[in-house]
Protein backbone atom coordinates (compact mmCIF):
# COMPACT_ATOMS: atom_id res chain seq x y z
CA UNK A 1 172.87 -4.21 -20.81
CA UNK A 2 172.66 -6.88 -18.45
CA UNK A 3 169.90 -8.90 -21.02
CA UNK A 4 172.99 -8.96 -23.90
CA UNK A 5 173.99 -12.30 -24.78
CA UNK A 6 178.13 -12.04 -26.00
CA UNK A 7 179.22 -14.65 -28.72
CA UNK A 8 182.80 -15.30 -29.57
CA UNK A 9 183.41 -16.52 -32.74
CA UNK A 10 187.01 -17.24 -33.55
CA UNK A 11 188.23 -16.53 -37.53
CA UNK A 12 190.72 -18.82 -39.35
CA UNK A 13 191.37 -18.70 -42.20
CA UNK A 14 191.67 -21.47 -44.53
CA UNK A 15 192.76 -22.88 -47.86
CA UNK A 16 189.16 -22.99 -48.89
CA UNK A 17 188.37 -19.70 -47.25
CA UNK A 18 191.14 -17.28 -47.30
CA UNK A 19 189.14 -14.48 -46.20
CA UNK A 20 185.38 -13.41 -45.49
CA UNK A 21 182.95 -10.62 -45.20
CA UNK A 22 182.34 -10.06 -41.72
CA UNK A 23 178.54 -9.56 -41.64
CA UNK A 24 178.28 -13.45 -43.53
CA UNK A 25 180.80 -14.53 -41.18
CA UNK A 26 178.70 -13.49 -38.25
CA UNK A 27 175.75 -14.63 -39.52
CA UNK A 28 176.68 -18.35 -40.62
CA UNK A 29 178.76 -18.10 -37.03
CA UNK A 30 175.37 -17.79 -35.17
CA UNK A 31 174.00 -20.70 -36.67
CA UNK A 32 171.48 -18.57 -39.09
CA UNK A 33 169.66 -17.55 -36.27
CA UNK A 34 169.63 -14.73 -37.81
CA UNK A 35 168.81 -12.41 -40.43
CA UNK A 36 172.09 -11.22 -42.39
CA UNK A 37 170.15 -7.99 -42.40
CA UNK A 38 170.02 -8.01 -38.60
CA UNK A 39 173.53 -9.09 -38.23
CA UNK A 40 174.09 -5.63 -40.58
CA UNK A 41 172.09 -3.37 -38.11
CA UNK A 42 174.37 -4.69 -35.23
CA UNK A 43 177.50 -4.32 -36.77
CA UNK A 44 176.13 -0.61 -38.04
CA UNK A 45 175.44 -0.18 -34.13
CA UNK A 46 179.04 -1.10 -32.97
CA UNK A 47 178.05 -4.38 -31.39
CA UNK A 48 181.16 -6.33 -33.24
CA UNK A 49 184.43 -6.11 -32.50
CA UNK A 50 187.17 -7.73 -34.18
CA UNK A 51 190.44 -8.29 -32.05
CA UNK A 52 188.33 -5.70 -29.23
CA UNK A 53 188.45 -3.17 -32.02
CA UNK A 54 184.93 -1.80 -32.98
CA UNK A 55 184.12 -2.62 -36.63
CA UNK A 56 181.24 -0.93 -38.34
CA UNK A 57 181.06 -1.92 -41.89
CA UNK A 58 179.42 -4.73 -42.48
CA UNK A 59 182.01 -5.69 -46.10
CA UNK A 60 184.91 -5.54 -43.55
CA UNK A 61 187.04 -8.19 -44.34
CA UNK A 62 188.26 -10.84 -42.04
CA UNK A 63 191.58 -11.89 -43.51
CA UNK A 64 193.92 -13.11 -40.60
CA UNK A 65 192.83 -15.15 -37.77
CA UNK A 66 190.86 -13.28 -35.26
CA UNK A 67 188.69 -13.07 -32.55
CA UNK A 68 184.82 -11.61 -33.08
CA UNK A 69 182.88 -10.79 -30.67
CA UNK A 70 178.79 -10.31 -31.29
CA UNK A 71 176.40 -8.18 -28.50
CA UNK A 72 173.42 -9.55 -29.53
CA UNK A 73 170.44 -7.17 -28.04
CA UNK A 74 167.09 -8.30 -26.24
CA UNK A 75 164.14 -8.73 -28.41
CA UNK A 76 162.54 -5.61 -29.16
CA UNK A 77 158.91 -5.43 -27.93
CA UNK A 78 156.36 -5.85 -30.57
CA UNK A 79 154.57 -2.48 -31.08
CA UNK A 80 151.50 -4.67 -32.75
CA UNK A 81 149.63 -5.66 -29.44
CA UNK A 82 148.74 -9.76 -30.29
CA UNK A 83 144.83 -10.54 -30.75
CA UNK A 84 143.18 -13.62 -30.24
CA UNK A 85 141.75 -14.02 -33.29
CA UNK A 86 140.93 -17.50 -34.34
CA UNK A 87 142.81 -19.20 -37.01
CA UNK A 88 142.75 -21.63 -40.12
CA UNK A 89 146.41 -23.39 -39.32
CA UNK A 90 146.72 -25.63 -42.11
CA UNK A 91 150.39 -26.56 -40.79
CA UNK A 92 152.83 -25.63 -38.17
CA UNK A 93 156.34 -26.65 -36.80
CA UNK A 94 158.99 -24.65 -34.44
CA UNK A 95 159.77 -22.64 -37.57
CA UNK A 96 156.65 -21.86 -39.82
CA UNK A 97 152.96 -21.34 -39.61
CA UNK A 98 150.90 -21.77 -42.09
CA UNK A 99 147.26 -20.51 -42.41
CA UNK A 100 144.29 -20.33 -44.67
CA UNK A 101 144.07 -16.76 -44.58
CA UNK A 102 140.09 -15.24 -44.62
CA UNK A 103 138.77 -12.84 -47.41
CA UNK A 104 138.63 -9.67 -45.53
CA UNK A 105 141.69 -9.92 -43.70
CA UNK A 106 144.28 -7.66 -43.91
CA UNK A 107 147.73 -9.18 -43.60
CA UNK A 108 149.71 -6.83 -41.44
CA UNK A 109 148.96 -3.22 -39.96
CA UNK A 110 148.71 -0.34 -42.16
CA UNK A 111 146.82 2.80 -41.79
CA UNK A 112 143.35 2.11 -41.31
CA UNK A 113 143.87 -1.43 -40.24
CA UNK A 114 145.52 -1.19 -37.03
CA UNK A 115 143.81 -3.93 -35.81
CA UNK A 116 142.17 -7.36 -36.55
CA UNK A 117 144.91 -8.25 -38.93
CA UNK A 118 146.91 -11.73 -39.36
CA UNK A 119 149.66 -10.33 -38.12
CA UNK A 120 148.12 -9.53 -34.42
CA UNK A 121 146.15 -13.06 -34.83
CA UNK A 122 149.45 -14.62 -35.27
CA UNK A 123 151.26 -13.01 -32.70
CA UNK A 124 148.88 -14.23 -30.28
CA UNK A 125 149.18 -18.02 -31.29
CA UNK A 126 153.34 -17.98 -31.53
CA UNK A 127 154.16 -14.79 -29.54
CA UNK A 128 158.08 -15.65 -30.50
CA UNK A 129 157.14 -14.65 -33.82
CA UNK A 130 157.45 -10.72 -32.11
CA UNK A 131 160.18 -9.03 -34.25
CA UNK A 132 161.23 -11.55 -36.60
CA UNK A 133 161.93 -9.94 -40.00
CA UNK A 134 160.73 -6.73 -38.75
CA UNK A 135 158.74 -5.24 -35.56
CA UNK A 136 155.08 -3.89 -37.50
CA UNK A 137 155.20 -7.62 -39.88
CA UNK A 138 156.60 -10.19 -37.86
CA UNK A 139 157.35 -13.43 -39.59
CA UNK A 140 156.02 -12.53 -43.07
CA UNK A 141 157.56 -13.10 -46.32
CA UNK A 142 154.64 -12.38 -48.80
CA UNK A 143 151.66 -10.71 -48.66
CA UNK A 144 148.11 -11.58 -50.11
CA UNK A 145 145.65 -8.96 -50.59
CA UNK A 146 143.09 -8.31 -48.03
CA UNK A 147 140.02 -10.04 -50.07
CA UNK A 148 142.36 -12.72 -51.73
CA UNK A 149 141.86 -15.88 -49.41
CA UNK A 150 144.14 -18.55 -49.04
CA UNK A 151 147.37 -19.70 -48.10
CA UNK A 152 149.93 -18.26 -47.04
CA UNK A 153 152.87 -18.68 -44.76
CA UNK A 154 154.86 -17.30 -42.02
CA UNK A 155 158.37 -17.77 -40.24
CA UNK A 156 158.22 -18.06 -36.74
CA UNK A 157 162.45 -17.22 -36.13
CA UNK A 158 164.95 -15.47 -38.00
CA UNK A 159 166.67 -18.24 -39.44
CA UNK A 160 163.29 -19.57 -40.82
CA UNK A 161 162.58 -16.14 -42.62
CA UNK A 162 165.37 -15.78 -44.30
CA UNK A 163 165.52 -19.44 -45.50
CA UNK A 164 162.07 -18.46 -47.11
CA UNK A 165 162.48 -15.12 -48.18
CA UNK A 166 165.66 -16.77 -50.25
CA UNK A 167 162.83 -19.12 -52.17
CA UNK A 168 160.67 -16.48 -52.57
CA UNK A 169 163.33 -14.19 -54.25
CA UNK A 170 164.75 -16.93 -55.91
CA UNK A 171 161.82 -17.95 -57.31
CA UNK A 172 161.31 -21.64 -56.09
CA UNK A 173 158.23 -21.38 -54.66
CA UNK A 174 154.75 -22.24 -56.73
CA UNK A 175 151.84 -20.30 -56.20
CA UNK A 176 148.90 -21.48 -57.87
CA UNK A 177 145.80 -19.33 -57.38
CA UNK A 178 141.99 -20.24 -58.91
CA UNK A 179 140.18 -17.11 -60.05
CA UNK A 180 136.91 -17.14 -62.30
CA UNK A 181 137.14 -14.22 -64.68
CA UNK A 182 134.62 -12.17 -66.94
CA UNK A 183 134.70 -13.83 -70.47
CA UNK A 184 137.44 -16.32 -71.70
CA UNK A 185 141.08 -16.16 -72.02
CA UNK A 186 142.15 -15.99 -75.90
CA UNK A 187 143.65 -19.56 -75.16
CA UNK A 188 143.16 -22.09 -73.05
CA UNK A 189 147.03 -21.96 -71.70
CA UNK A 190 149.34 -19.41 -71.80
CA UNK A 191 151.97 -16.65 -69.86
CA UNK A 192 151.29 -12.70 -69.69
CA UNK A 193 155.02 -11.13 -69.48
CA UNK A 194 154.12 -7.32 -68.47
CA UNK A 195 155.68 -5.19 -66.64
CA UNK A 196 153.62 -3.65 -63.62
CA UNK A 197 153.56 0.44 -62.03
CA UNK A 198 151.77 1.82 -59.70
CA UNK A 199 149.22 3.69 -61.79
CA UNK A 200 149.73 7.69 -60.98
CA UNK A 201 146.51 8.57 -61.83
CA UNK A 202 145.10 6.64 -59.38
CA UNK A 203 147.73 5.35 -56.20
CA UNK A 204 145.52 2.39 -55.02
CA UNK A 205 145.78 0.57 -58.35
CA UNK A 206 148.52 -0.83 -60.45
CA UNK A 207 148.97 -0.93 -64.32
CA UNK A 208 150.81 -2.58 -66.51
CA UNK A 209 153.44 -0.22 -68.43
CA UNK A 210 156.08 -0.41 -71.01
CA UNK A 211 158.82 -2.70 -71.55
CA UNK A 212 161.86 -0.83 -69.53
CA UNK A 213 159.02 0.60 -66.77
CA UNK A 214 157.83 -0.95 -63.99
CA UNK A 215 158.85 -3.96 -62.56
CA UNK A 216 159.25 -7.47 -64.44
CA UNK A 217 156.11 -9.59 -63.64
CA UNK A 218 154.87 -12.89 -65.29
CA UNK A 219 151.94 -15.17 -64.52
CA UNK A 220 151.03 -18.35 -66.29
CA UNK A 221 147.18 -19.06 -66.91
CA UNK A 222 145.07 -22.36 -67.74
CA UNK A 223 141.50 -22.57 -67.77
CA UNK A 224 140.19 -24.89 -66.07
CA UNK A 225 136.39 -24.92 -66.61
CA UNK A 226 134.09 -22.63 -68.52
CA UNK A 227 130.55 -21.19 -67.98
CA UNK A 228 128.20 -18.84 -70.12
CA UNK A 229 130.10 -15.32 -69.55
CA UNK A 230 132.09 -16.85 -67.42
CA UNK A 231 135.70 -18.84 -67.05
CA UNK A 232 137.34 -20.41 -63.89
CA UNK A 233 141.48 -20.11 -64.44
CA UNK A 234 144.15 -21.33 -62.40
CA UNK A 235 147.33 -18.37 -62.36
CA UNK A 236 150.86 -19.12 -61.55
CA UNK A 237 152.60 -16.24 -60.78
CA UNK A 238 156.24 -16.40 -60.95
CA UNK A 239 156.75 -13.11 -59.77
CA UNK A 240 155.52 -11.18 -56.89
CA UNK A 241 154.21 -7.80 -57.74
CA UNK A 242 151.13 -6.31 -56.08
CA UNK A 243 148.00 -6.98 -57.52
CA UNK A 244 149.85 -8.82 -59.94
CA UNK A 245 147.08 -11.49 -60.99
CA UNK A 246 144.34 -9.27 -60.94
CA UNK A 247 146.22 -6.16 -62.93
CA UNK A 248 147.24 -9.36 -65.68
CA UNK A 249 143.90 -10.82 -65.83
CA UNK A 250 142.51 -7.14 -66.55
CA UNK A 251 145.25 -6.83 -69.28
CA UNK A 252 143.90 -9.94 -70.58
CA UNK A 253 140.74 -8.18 -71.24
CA UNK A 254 138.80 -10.67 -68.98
CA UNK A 255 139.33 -9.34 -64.93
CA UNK A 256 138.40 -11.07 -61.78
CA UNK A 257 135.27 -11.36 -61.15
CA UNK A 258 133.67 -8.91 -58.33
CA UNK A 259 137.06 -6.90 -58.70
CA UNK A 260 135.67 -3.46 -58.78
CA UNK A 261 138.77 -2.08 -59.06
CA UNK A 262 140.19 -3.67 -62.53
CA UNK A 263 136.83 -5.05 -63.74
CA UNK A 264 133.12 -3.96 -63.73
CA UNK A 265 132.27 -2.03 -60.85
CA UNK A 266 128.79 -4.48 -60.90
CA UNK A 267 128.54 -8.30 -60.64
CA UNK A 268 125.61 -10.15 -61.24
CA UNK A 269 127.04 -13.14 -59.28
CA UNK A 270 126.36 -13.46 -55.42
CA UNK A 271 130.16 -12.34 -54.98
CA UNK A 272 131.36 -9.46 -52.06
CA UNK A 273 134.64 -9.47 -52.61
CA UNK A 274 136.83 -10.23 -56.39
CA UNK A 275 136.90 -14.43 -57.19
CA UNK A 276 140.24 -14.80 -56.24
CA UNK A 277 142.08 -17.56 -53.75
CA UNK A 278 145.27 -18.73 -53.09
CA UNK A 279 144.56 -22.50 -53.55
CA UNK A 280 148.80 -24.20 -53.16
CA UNK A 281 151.98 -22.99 -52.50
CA UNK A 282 154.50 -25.34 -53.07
CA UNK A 283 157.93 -24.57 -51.18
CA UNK A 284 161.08 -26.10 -48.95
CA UNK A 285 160.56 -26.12 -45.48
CA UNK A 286 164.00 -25.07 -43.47
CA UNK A 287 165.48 -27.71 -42.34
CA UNK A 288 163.92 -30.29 -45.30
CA UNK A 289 165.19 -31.26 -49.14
CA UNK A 290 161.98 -32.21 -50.44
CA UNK A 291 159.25 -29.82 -50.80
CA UNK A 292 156.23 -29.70 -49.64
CA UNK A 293 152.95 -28.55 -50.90
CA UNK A 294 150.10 -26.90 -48.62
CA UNK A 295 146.46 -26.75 -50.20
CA UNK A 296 143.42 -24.18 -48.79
CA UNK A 297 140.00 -25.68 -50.03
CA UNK A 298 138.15 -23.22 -52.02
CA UNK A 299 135.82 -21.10 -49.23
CA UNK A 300 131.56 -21.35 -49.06
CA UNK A 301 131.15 -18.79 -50.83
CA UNK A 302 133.13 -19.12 -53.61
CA UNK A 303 131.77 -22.31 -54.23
CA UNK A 304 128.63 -21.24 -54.13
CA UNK A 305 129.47 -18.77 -57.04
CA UNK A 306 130.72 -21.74 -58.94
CA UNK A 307 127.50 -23.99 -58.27
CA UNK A 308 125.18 -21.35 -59.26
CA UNK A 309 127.00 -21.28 -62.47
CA UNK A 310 127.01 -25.23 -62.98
CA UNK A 311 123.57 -25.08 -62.09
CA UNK A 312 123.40 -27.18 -59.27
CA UNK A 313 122.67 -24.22 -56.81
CA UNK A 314 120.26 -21.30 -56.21
């Protein structure tokens, strides 16, 4: 196709490297533009050759000098049509943007929400974000649940997303969330190490399951102020699981507040959605050694919920 762009990226080997996998050879050779995953998919599709030969394994290694040649394809079209929905941008740069995401947002396209979500707002403020790490959830690399507010981030190129998506698996990003739960944790600091499922009695929730089941999940808790009934928290998680916080808090025998779906199914506090936001996430920007940390102020109304409860509102 006449829109293919052709690199050439010569292989020599060297003392220090002898010999390398062709897919992280292509990769690092286009600068981390990007994805290794991509770079996979291409080589899958016969767009490398090696010497003019077509190689299609992506562990084929390079282990004389040769000469690699890379069709990269034309972006692929977005399939989520970008919406101009206004946004909270708490940060941005060529290669992230970061948002204080809304309770009742969804994060990215699913069935039911085919529109209105971050993902089509985001598209329409940084429409280069179209395709990056994946055509229906361009530029993410976590998720928060749809009535979580908060932070959250998103990579605006390939090279960007898999910088962050490296931290994120990694671990070396902090999360710190503030969530006001039913009752009071047994102490006043602590870590819940459970494992998590998907609950098959009941597909929209999670549980936590036996040691050996599930996947590994572990969130660190310290309360932070407490009220009659009542106990604000601030959670760490250190892994990413779905619903993790929430499922953990539950186990903990003292749920989110307003979360119908682990807790009570009434509240007596002026909440519509579970007491839940994603207050800092601390991470390394690409490009940058030092990390920085981006901070969402906790929303109207759940500050309301927490005057009412220090007495100072309605």
């Amino acid at each position: 196709m006449s829109d293919e762009r052709v690199h050439t990226l010569p292989f020599t080997p060297t003392d220090q490297t002898p010999r390398q996998r062709l897919d992280r050879f292509v990769t690092q050779g286009l600068g981390g533009t990007y994805s290794r995953a991509r770079v996979q998919a291409w080589i899958r599709e016969g767009r490398v050759t090696v010497d003019g030969r077509v190689v299609t394994k992506p562990g084929f290694w390079l282990e004389r000098p040769a000469r690699v040649e890379v069709r990269v394809p034309p972006p692929k079209p977005a399939t989520v049509t970008p919406e101009a929905i206004p946004l909270r941008v708490l940060f941005e740069n060529a290669d992230v943007l970061v948002v204080d995401k809304p309770a009742g947002m969804v994060v990215h396209p699913s069935p039911g929400h085919e529109h209105g979500t971050l993902v089509h707002a985001a598209l329409a403020h940084a429409p280069d974000m179209a395709g990056v790490g994946g055509v229906l959830r361009p530029g993410l690399v976590h998720r928060l649940d749809k009535d979580t507010s908060g932070v959250i981030i998103l990579a605006k190129n390939d090279r960007a997303h898999q910088f962050l998506q490296d931290q994120f698996r990694q671990r070396q990003v902090r999360k710190e969330y503030l969530g006001l739960v039913v009752g009071a944790p047994p102490v006043p600091r602590g870590r819940i190490d459970a494992p998590i499922e998907r609950d098959p009695a009941h597909r929209q929730r999670m549980k936590v399951t036996t040691p050996g089941r599930g996947r590994a999940a572990v969130t660190d808790f310290e309360v932070l102020e407490r009220f009659p009934g009542y106990t604000l928290v601030r959670f760490r998680p250190l892994t990413g699981r779905t619903h993790q916080i929430r499922v953990h808090a539950a186990f903990l025998g003292t749920p989110i507040a307003g979360d119908a779906l682990y807790g009570r199914r009434r509240c007596p506090l002026p909440l519509t959605r579970h007491f839940l936001h994603a207050h800092r996430l601390t991470l390394t920007l690409p490009g940058e050694t030092a990390p920085r940390t981006f901070e969402a102020p906790l929303p109207p109304d759940l500050q309301a919920v927490l005057q009412r409860l220090r007495g100072t509102g309605a």
